[in-house]
N, C-alpha and C. Protein backbone atom coordinates (compact mmCIF):
# COMPACT_ATOMS: atom_id res chain seq x y z
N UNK A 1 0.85 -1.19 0.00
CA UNK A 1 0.00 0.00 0.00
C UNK A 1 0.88 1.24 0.00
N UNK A 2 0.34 2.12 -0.84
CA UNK A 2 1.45 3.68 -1.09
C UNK A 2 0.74 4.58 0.28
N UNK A 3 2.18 5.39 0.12
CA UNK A 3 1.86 6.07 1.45
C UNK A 3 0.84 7.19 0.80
N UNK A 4 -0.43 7.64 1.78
CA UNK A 4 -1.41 8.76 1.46
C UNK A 4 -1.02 9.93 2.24
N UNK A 5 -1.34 11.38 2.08
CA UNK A 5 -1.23 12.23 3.18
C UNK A 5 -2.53 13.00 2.46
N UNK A 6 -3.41 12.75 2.95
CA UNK A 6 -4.77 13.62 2.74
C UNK A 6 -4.47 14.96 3.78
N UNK A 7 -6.23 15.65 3.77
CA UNK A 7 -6.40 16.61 4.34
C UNK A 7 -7.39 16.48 4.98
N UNK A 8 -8.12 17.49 5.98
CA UNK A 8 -9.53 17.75 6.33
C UNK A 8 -10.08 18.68 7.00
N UNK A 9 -11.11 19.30 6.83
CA UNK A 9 -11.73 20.35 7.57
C UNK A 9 -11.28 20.25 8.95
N UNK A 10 -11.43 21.30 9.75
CA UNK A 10 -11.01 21.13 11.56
C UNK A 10 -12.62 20.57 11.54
N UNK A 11 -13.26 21.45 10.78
CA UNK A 11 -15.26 21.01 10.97
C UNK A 11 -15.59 19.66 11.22
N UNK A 12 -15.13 19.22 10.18
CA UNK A 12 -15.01 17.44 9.68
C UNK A 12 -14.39 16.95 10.58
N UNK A 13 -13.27 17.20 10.90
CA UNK A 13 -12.79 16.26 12.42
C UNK A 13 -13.30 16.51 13.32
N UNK A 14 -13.50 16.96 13.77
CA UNK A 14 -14.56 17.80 14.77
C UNK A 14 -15.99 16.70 15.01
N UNK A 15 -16.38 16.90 13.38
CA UNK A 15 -17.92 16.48 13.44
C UNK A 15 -17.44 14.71 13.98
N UNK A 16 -16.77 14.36 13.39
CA UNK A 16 -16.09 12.71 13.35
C UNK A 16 -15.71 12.19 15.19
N UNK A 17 -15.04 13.32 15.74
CA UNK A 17 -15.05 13.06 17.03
C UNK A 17 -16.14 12.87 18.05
N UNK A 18 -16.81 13.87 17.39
CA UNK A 18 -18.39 14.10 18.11
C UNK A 18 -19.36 12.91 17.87
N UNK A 19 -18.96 12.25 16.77
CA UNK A 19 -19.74 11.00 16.14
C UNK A 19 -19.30 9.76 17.27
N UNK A 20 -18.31 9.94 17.53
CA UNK A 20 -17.34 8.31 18.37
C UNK A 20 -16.25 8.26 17.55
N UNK A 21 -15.81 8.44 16.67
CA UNK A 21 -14.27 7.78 16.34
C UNK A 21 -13.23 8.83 16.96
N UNK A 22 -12.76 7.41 17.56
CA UNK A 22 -11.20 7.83 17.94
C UNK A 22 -10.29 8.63 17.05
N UNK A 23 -9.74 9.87 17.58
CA UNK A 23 -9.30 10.40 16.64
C UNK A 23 -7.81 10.51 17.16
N UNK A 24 -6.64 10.08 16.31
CA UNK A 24 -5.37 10.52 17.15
C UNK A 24 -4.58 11.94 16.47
N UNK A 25 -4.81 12.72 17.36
CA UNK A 25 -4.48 14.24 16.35
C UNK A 25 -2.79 14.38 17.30
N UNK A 26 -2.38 14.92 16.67
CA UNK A 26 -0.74 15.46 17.16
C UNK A 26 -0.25 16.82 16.63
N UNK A 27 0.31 17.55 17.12
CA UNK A 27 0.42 19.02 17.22
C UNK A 27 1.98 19.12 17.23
N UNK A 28 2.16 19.43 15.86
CA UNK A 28 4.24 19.49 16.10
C UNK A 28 4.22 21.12 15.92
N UNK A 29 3.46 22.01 17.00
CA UNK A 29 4.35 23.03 17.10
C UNK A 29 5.34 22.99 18.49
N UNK A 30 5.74 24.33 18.98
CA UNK A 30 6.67 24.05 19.86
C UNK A 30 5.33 24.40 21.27
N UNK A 31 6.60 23.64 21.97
CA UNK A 31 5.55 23.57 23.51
C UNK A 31 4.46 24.78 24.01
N UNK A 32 5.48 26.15 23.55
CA UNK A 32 4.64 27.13 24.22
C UNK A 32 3.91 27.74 23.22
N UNK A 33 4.01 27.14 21.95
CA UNK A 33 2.74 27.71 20.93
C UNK A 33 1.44 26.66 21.55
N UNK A 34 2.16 25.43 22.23
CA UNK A 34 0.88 24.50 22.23
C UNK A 34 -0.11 25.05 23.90
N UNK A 35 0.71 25.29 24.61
CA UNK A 35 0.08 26.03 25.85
C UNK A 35 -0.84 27.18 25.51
N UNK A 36 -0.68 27.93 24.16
CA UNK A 36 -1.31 29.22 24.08
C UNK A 36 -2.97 28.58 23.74
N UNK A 37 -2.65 27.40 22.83
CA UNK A 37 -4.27 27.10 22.73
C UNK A 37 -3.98 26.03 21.93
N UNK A 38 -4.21 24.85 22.14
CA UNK A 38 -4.57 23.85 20.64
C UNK A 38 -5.91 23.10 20.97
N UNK A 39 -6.27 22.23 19.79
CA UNK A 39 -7.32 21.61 19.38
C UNK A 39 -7.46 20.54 20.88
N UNK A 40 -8.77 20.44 20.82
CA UNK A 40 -8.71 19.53 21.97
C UNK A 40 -8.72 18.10 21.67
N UNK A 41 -7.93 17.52 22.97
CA UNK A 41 -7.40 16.14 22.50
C UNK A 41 -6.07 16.14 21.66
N UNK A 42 -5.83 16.98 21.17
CA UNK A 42 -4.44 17.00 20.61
C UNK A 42 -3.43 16.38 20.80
N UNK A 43 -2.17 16.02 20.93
CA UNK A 43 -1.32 15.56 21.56
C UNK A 43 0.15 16.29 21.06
N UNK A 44 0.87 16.91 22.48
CA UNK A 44 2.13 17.75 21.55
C UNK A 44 3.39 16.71 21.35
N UNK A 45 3.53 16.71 19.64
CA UNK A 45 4.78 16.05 19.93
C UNK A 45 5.75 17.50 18.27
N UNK A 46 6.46 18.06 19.17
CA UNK A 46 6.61 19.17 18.16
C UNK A 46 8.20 18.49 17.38
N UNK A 47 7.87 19.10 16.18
CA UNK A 47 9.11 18.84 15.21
C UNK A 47 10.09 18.61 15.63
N UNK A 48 10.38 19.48 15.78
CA UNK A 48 12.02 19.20 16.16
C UNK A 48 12.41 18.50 17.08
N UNK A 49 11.60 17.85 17.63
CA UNK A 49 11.74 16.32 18.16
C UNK A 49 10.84 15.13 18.26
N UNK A 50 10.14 15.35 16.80
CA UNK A 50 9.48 14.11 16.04
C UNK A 50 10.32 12.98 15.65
N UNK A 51 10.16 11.57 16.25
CA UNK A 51 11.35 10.58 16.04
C UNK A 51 10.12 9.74 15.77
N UNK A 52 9.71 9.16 14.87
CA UNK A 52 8.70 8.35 14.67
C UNK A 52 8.40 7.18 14.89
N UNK A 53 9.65 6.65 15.29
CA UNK A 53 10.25 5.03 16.27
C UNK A 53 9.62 5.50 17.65
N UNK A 54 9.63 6.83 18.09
CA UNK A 54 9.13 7.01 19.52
C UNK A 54 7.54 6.86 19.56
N UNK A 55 7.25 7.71 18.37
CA UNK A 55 5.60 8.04 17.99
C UNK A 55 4.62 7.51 18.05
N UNK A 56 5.33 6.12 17.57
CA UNK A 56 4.32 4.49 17.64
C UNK A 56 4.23 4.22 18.71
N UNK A 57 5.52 4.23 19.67
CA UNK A 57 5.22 3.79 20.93
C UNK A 57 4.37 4.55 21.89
N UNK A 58 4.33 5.73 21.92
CA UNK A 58 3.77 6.91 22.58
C UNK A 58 2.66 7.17 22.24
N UNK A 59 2.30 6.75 21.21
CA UNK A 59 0.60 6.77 20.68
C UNK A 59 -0.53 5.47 21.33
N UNK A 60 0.49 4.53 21.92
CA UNK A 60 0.18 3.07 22.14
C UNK A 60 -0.45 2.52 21.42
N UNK A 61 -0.75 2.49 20.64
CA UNK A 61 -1.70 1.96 19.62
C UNK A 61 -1.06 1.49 18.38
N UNK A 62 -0.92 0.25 18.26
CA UNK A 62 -0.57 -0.11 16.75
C UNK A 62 -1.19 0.05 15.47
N UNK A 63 -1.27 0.64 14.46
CA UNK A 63 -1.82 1.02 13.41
C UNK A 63 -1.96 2.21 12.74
N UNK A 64 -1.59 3.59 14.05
CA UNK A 64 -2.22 4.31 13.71
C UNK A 64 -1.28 5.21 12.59
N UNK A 65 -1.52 5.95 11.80
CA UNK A 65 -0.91 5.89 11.05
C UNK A 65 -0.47 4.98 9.62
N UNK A 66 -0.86 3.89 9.81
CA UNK A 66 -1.02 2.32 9.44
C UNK A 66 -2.47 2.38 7.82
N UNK A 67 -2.82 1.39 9.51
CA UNK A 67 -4.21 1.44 9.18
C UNK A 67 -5.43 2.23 9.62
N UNK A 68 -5.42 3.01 10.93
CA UNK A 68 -5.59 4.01 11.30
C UNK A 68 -5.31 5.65 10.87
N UNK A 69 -5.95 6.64 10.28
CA UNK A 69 -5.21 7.45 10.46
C UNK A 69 -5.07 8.74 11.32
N UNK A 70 -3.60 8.82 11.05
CA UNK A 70 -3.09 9.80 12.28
C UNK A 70 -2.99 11.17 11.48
N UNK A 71 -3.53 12.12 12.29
CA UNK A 71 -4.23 13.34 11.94
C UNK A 71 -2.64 14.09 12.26
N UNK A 72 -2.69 15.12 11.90
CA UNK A 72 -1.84 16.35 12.06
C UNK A 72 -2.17 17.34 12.02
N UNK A 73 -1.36 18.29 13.13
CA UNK A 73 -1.59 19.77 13.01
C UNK A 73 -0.28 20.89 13.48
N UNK A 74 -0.25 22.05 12.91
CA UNK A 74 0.63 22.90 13.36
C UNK A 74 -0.56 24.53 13.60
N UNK A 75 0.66 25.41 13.25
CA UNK A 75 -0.27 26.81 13.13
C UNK A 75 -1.42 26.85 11.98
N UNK A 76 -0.54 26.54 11.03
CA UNK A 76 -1.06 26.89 9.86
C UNK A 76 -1.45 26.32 8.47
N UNK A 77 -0.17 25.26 8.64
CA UNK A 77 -0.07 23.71 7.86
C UNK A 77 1.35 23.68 7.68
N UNK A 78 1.99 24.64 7.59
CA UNK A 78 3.67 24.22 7.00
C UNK A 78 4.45 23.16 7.68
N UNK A 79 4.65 23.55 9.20
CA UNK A 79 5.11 21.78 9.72
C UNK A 79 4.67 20.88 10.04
N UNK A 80 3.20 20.92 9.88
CA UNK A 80 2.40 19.40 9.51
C UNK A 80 2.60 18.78 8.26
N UNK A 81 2.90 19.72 7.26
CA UNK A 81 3.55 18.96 5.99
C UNK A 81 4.72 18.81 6.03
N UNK A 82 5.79 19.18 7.23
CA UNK A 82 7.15 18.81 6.99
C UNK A 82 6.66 17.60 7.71
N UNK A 83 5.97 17.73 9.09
CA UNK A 83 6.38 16.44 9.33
C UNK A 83 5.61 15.02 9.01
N UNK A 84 4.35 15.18 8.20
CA UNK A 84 3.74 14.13 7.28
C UNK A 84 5.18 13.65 6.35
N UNK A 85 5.87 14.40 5.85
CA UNK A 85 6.63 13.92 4.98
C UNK A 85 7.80 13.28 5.93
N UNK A 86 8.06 13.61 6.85
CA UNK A 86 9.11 13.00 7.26
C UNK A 86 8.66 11.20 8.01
N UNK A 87 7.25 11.68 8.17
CA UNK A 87 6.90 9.89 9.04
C UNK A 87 6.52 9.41 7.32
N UNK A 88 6.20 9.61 6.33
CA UNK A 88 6.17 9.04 5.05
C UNK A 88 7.13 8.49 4.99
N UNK A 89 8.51 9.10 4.82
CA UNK A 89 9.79 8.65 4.90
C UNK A 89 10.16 7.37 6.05
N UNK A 90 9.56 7.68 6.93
CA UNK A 90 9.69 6.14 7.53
C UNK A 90 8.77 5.15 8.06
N UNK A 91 7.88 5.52 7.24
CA UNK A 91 7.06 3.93 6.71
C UNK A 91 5.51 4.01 7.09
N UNK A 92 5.30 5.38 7.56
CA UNK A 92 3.77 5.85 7.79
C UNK A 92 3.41 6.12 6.09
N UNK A 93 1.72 5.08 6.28
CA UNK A 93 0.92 5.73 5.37
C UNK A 93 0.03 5.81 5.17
N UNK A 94 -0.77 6.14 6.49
CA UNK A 94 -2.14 6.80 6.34
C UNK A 94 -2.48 8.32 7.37
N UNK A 95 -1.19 9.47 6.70
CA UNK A 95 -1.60 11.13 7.47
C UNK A 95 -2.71 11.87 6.63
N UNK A 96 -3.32 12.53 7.94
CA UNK A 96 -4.12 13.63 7.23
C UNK A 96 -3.61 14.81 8.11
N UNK A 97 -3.90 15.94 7.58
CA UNK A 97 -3.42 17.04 7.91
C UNK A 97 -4.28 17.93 7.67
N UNK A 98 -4.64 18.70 9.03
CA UNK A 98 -5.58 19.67 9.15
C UNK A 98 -5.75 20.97 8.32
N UNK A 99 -6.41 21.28 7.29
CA UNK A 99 -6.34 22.12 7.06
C UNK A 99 -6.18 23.35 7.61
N UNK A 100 -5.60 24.29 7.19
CA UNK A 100 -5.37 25.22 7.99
C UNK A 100 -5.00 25.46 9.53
N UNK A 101 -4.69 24.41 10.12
CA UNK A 101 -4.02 24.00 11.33
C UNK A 101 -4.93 24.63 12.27
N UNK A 102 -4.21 24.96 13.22
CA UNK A 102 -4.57 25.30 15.15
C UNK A 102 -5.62 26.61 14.67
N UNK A 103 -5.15 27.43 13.37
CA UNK A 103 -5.65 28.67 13.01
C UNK A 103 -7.28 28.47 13.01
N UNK A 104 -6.95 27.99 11.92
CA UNK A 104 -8.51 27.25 11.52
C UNK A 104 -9.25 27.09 12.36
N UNK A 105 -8.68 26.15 13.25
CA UNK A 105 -9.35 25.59 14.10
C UNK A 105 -10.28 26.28 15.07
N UNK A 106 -9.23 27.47 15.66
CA UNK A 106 -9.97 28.46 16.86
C UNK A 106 -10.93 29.35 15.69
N UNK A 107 -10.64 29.76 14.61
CA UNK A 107 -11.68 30.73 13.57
C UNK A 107 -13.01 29.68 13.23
N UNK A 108 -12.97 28.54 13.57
CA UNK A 108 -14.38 27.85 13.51
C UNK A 108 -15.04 27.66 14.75
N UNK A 109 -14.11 28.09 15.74
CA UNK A 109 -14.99 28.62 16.71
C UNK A 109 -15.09 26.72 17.84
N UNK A 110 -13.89 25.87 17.36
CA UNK A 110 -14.30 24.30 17.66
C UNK A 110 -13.13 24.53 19.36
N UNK A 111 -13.68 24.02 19.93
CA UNK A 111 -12.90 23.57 21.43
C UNK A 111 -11.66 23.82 21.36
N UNK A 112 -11.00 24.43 22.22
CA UNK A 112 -9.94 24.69 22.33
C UNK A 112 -9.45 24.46 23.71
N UNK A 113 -8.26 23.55 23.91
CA UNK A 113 -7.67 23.70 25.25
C UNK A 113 -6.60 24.73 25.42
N UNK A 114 -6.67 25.55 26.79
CA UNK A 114 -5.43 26.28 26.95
C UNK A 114 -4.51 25.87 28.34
N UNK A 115 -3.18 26.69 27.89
CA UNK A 115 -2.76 26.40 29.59
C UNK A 115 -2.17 27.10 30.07
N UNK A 116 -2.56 28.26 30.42
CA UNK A 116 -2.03 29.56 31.04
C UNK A 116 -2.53 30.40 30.01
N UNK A 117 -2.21 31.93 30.67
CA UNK A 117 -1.72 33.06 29.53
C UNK A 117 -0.19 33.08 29.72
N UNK A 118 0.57 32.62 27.83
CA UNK A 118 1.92 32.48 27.80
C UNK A 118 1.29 33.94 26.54
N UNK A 119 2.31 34.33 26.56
CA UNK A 119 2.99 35.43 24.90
C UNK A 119 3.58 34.32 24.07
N UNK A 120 2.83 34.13 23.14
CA UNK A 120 3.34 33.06 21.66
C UNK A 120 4.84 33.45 21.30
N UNK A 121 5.26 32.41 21.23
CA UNK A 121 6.83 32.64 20.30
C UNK A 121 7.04 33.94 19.82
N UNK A 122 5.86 33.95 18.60
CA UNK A 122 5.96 34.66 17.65
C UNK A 122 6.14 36.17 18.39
N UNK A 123 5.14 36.49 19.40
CA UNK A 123 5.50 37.58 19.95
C UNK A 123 6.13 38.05 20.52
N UNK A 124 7.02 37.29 20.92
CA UNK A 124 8.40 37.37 22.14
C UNK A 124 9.24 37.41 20.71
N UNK A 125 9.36 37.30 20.03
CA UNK A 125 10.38 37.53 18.58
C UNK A 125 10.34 39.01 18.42
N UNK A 126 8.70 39.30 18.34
CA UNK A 126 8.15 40.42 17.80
C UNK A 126 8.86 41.52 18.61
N UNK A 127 8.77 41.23 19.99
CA UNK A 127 9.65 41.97 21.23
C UNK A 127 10.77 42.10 20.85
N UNK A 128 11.48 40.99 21.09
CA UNK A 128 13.07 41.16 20.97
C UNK A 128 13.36 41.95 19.49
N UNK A 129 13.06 41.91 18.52
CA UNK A 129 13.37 42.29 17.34
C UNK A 129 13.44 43.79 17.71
N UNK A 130 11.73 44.26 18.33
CA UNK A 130 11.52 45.59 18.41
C UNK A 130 12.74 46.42 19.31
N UNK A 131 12.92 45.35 20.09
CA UNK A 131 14.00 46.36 21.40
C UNK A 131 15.36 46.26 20.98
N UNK A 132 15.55 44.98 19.91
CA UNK A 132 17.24 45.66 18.93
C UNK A 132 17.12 46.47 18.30
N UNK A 133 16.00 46.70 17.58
CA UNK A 133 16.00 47.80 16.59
C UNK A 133 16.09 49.20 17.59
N UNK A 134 15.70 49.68 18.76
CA UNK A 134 15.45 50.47 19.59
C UNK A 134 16.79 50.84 20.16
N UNK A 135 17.37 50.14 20.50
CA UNK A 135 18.75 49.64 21.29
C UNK A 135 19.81 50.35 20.15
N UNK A 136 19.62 49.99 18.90
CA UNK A 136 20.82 49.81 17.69
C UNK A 136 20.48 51.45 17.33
N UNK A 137 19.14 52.37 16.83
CA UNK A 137 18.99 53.50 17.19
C UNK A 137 19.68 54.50 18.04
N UNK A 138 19.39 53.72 19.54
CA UNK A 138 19.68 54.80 20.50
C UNK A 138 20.96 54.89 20.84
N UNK A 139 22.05 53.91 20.71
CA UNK A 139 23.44 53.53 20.78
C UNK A 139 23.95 54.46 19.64
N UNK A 140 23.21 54.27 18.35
CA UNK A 140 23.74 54.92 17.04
C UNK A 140 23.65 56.31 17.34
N UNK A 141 22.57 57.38 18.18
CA UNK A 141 22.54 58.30 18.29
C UNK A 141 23.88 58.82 19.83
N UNK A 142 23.47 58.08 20.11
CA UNK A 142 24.37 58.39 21.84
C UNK A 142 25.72 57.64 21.84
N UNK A 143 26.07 56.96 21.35
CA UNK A 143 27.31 55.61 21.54
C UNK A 143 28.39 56.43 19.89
N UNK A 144 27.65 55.54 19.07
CA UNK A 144 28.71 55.25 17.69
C UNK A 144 27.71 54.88 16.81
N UNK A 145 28.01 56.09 15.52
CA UNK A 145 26.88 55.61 14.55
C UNK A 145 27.17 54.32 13.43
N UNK A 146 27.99 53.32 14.17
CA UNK A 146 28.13 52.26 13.86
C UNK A 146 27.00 50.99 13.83
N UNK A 147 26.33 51.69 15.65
CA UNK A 147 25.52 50.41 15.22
C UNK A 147 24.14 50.98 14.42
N UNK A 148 23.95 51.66 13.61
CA UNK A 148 22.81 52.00 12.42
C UNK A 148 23.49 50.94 11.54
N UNK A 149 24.37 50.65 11.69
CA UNK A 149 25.23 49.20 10.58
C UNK A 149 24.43 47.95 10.96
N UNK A 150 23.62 47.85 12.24
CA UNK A 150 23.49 46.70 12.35
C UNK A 150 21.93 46.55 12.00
N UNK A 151 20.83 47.81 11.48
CA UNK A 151 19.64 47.49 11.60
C UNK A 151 19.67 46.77 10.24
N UNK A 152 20.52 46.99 9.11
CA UNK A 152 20.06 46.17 7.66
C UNK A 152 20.41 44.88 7.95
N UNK A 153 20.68 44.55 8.93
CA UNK A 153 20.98 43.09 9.28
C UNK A 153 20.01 42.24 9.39
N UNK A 154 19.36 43.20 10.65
CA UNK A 154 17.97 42.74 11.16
C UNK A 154 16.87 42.70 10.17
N UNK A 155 17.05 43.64 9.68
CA UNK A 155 16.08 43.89 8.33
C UNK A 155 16.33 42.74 7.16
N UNK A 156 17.80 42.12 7.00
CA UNK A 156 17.55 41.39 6.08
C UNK A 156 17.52 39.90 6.67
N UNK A 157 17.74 39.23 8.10
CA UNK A 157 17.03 38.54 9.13
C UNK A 157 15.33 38.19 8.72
N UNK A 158 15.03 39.32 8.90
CA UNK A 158 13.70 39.68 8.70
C UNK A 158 12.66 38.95 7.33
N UNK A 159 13.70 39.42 6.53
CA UNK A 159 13.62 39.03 4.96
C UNK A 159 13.51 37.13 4.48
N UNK A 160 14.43 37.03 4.99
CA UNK A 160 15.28 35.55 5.56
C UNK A 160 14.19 35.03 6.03
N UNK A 161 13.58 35.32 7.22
CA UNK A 161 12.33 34.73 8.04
C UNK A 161 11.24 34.11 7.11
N UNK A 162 10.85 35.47 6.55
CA UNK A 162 9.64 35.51 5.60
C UNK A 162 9.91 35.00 4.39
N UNK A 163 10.69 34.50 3.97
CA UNK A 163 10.85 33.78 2.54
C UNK A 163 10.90 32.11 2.69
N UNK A 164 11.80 31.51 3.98
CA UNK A 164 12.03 31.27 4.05
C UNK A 164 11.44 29.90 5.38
N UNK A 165 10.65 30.47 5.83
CA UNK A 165 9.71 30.37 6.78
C UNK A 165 10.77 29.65 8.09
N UNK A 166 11.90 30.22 7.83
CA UNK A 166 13.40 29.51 9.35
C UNK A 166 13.54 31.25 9.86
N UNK A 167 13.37 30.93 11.17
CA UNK A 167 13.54 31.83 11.73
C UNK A 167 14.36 31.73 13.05
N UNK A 168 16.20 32.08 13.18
CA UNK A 168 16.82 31.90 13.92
C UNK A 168 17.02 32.29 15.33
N UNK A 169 16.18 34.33 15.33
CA UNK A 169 15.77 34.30 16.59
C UNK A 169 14.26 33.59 17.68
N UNK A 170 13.69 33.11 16.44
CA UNK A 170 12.32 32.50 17.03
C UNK A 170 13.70 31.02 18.04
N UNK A 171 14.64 30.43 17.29
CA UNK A 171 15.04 29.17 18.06
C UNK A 171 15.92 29.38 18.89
N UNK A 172 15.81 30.84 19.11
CA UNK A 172 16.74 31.60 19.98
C UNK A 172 15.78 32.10 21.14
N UNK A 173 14.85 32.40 20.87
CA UNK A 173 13.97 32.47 21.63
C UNK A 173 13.32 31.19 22.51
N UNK A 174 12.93 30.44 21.61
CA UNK A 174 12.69 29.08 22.47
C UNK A 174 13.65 28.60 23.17
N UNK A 175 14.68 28.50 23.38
CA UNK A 175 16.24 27.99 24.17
C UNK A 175 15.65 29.14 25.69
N UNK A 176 14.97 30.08 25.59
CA UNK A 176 15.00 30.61 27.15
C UNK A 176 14.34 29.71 27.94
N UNK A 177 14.87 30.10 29.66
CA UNK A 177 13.83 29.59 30.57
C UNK A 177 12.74 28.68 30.30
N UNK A 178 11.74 29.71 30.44
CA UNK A 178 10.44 30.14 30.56
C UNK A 178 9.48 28.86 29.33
N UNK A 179 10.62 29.19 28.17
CA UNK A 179 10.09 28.39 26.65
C UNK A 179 10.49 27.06 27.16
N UNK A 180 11.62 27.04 27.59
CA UNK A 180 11.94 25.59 27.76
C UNK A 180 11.42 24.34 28.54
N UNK A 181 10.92 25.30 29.89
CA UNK A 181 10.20 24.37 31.29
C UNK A 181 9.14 24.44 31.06
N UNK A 182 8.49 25.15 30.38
CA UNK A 182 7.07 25.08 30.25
C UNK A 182 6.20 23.72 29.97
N UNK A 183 6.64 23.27 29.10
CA UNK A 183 5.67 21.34 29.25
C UNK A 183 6.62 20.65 28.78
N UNK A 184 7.47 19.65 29.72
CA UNK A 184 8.18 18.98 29.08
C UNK A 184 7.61 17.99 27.25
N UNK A 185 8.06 18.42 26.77
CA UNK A 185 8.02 17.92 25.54
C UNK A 185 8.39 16.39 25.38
N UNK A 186 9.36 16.07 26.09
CA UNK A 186 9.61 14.84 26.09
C UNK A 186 8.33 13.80 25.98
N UNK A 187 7.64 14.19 26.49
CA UNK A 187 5.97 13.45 27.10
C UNK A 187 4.61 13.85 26.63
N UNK A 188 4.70 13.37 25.51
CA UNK A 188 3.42 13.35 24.45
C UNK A 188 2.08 13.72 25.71
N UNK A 189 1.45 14.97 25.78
CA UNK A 189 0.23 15.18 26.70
C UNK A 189 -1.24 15.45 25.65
N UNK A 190 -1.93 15.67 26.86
CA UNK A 190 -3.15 15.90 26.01
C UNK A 190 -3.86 16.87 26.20
């Protein structure tokens, strides 16, 4: 059997859960995007430490993925399709992948679990970015108008981000504290 990676409404899974089927959904963003809000029932197992030898075991269930299928989700869809392709690659073949991810999900208005009020990645980027650019200004006016050398940096950082969808202070950001202890990741939750 060839490997599939379909799609589906959050509606449609939704409606399917509400029906009785077991649904095994998994969420490869990072821990503290998953604290801000994901789908309920979800389970976080985020990218960058998706090992799919672990996945099977941690799902307990033999098949899923298989003959079962195992649902996916991120923000938006981009690393639910990296990581559909990467369990394709080792021997999953039955993913679907949420359309429009976690986004979708809360804009249809379907259950959402939270766990705390955290500031999303994205906005703690949004911070730090704002207070180099602020910093590199006020140094340039008061210090050495050297560091005005460093905002086309940031600016082309910036550029880099958005084309590119890798963003080095976002994994610079997650390495703090706060990002790091927040739900051990190690331990697929729900």
């Amino acid at each position: 059997m060839s490997a599939t990676i379909t799609s589906i409404s959050p509606q449609r899974l939704h409606t399917l859960r509400t029906n009785g089927k077991e649904i095994n959904l998994i969420d490869v963003r990072t821990p503290d995007e998953y604290r801000t809000g994901h789908a309920l029932g979800a389970k976080l197992v985020p990218l960058d430490e998706l090992d799919p030898e672990v996945l099977t075991s941690d799902l307990q269930q033999s098949g899923v993925g298989h003959e079962e299928p195992l649902y996916i989700t991120c923000q938006a869809g981009f690393r639910a399709q990296q990581a559909a392709e990467r369990l394709v690659s080792a021997g999953y073949r039955n993913l679907v992948l949420i359309e429009g991810g976690t986004e979708a999900w809360e804009k249809a208005g379907l259950p959402m679990q939270r766990s705390g009020n955290v500031i999303s990645l994205e906005r703690q980027v949004q911070i730090a970015i704002g207070v180099l650019l602020v910093l590199k200004v006020f140094f340039g006016f008061t210090v050495h108008e050297l560091f005005f050398a460093a905002i086309p940096l940031i600016g082309a950082g910036l550029i880099l981000s958005g084309t590119t969808r890798w963003c080095g202070m976002a994994r610079l950001v997650a390495m703090l504290p706060w990002n790091r202890n927040a739900i051990s990741s190690k331990q697929i939750t729900a």
